[in-house]
C-alpha atoms as a PDB file:
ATOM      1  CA  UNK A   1       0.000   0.000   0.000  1.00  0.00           C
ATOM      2  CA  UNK A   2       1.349   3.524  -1.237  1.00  0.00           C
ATOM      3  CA  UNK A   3       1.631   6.299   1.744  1.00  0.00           C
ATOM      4  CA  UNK A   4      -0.204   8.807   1.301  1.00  0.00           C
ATOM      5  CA  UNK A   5       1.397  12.523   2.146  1.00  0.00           C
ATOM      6  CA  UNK A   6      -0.547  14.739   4.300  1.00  0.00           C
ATOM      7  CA  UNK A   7      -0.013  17.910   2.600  1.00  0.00           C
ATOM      8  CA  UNK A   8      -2.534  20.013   5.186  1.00  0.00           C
ATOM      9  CA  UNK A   9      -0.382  18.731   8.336  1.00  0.00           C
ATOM     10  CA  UNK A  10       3.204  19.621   6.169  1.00  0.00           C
ATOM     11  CA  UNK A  11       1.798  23.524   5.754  1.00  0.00           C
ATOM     12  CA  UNK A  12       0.537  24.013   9.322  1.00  0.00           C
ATOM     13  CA  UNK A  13       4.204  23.196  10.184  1.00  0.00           C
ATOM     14  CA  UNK A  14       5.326  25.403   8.514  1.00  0.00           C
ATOM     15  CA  UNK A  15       3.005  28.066   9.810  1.00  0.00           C
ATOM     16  CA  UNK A  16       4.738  27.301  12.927  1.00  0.00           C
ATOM     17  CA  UNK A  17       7.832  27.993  11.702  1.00  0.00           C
ATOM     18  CA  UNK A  18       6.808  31.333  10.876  1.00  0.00           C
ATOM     19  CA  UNK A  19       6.158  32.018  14.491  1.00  0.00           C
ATOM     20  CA  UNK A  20       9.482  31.264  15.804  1.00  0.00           C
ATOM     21  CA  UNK A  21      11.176  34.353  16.943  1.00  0.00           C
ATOM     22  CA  UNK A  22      14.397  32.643  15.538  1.00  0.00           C
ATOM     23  CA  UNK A  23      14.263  31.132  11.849  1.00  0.00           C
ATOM     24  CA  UNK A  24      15.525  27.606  11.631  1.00  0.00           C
ATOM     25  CA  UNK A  25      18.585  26.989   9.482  1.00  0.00           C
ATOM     26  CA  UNK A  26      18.106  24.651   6.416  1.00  0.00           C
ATOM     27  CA  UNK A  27      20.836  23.252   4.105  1.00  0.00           C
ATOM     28  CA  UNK A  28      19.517  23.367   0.429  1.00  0.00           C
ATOM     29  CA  UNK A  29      20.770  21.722  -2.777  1.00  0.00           C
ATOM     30  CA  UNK A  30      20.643  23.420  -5.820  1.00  0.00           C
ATOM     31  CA  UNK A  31      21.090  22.197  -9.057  1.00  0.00           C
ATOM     32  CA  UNK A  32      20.668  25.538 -10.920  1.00  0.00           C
ATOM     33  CA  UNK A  33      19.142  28.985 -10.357  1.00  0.00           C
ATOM     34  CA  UNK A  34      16.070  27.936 -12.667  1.00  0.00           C
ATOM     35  CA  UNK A  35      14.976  24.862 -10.582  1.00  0.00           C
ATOM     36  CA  UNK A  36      15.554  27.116  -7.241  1.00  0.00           C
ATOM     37  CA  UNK A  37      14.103  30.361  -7.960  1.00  0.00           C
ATOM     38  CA  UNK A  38      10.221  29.185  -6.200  1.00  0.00           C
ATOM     39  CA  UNK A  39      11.382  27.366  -3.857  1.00  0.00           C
ATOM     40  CA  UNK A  40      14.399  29.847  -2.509  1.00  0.00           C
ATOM     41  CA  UNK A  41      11.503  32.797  -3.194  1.00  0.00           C
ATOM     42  CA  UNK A  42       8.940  30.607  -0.550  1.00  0.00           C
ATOM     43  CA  UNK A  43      11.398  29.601   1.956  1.00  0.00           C
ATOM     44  CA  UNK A  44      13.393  32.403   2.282  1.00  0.00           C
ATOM     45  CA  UNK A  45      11.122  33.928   5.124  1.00  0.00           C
ATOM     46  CA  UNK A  46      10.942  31.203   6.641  1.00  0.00           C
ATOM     47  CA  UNK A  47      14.821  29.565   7.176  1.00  0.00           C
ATOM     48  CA  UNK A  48      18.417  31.362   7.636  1.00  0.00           C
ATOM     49  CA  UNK A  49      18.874  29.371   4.408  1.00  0.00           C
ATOM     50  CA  UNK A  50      22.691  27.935   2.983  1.00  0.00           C
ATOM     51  CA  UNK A  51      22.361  27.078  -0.619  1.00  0.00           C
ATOM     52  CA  UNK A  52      25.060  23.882  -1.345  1.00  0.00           C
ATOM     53  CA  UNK A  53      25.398  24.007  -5.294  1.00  0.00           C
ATOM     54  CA  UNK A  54      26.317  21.058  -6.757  1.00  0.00           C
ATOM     55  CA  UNK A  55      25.154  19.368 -10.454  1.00  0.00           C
ATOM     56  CA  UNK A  56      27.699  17.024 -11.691  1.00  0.00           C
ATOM     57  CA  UNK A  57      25.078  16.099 -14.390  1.00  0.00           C
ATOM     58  CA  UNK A  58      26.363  18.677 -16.538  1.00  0.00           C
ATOM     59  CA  UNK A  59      28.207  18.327 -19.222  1.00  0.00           C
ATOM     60  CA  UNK A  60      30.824  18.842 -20.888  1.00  0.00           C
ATOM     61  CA  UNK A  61      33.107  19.667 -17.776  1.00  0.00           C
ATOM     62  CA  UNK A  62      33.739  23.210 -19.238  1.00  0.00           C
ATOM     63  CA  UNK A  63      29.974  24.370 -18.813  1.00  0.00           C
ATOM     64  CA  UNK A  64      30.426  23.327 -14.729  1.00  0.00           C
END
């Protein structure tokens, strides 16, 4: 049987993140500016937020 996620219960969470007088620190992966723009753009008030770049699918090594 698939698991269900409960989407409701993940964004009242994070409605209690926004109540912390301190913001929580989160480590996020990027890829590339395109696939992080939304998601840096939501989080942003909510974490102190470190962005770890990495995307060894590119290719060739030159356009790294």
């Amino acid at each position: 049987m698939r698991k269900l996620t409960d989407y409701q219960w993940e964004i009242e969470k994070i409605e209690e993140l926004k109540q912390l007088e301190n913001k929580p620190k989160l480590l996020m992966q990027s890829c590339c500016a395109v696939c992080n723009s939304w998601p840096l753009e939501y989080l942003y008030s909510i974490f102190d937020i470190t962005i770890y770049y990495n995307n060894s699918n590119i290719y060739p090594r030159s356009e790294y």
